[in-house]
Protein backbone atom coordinates (compact mmCIF):
# COMPACT_ATOMS: atom_id res chain seq x y z
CA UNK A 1 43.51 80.24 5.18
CA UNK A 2 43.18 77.28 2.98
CA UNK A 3 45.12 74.09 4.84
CA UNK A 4 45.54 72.04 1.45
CA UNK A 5 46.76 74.80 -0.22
CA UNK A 6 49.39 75.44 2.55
CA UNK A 7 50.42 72.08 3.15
CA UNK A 8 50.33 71.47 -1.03
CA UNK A 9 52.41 74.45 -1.25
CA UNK A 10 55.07 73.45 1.13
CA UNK A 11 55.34 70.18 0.29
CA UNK A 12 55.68 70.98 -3.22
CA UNK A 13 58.73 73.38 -2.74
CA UNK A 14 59.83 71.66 0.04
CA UNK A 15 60.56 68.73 -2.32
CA UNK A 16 62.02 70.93 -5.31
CA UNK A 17 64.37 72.87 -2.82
CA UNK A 18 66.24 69.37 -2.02
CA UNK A 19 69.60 69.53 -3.62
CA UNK A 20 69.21 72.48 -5.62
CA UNK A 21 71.96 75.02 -6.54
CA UNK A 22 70.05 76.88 -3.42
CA UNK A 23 70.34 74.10 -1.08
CA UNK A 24 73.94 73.69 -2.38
CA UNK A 25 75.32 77.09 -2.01
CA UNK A 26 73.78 77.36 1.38
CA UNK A 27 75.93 74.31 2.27
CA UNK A 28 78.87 75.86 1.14
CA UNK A 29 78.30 79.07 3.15
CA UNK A 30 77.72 77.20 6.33
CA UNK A 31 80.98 74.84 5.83
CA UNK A 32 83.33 78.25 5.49
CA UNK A 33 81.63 80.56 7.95
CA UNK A 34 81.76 79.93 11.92
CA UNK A 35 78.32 82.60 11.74
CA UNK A 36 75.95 79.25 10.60
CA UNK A 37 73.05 81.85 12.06
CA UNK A 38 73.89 84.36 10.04
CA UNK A 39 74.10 81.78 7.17
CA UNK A 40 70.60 80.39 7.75
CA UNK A 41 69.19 84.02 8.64
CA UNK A 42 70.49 85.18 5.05
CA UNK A 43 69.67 82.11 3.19
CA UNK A 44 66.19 82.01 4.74
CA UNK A 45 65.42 85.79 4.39
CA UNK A 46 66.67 85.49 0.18
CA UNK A 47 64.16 82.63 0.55
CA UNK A 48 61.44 84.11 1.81
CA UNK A 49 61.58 87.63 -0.26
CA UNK A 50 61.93 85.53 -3.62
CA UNK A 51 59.05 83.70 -2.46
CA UNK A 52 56.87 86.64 -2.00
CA UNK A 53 57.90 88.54 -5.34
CA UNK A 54 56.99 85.29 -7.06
CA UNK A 55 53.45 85.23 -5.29
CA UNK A 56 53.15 89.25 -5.54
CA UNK A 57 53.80 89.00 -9.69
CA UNK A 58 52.24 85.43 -10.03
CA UNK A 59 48.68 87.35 -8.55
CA UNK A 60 49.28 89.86 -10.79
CA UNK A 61 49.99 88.15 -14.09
CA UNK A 62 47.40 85.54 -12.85
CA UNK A 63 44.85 88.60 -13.63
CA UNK A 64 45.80 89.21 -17.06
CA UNK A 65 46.56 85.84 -18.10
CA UNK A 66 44.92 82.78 -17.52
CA UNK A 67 46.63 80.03 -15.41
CA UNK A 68 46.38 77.23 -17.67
CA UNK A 69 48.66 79.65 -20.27
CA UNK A 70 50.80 80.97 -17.42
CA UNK A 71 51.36 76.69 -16.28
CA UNK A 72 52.14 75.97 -20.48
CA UNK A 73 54.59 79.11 -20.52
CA UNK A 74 56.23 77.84 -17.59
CA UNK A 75 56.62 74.54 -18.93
CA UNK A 76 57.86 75.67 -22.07
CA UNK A 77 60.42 78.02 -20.55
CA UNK A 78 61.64 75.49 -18.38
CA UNK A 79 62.21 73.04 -21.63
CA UNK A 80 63.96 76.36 -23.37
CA UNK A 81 66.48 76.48 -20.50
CA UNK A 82 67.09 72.76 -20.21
CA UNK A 83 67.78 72.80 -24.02
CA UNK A 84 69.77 75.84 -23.84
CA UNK A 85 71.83 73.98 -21.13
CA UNK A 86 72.22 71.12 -23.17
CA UNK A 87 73.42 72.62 -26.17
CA UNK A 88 75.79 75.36 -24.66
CA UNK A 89 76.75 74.49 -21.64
CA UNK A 90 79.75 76.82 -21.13
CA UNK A 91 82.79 76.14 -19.55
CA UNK A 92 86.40 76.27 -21.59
């Protein structure tokens, strides 16, 4: 197992996890429910599986498609969404 790669990796997510919607809801859950185990177990476990379909289809696409183009599609889908957001951002 490659140390810098794990340590990269978790600091990396680690730091994009703070205060997201995730993060959020999960606090939400654990101020209504007197279960905060069950809270952590389930927000933990939705974690951890969305972690390893993203690893399981990254390794896949990864063998069709060069990283570089998979990093610039990312990128551009992420400026897509933020646009999108911008422009219609629901509501009443």
């Amino acid at each position: 197992m490659d140390l810098k790669v794990l340590l990269t990796t978790f600091g990396m997510i680690f730091l994009a996890e703070l205060g997201d919607k995730t993060q959020l809801a999960t606090f939400c859950f654990a101020a209504e429910s007197k279960s905060r185990l069950a809270v952590f177990l389930g927000s933990a476990g939705a974690l951890v599986l969305t972690s390893l379909l993203a690893v399981v289809f990254g390794s896949a696409v990864s063998r069709l498609i060069p990283a570089n183009y998979i990093k610039i599609g990312a990128g551009g889908l992420f400026v897509l969404l933020g646009l999108w957001m911008l422009l219609f951002p629901g509501g009443k």
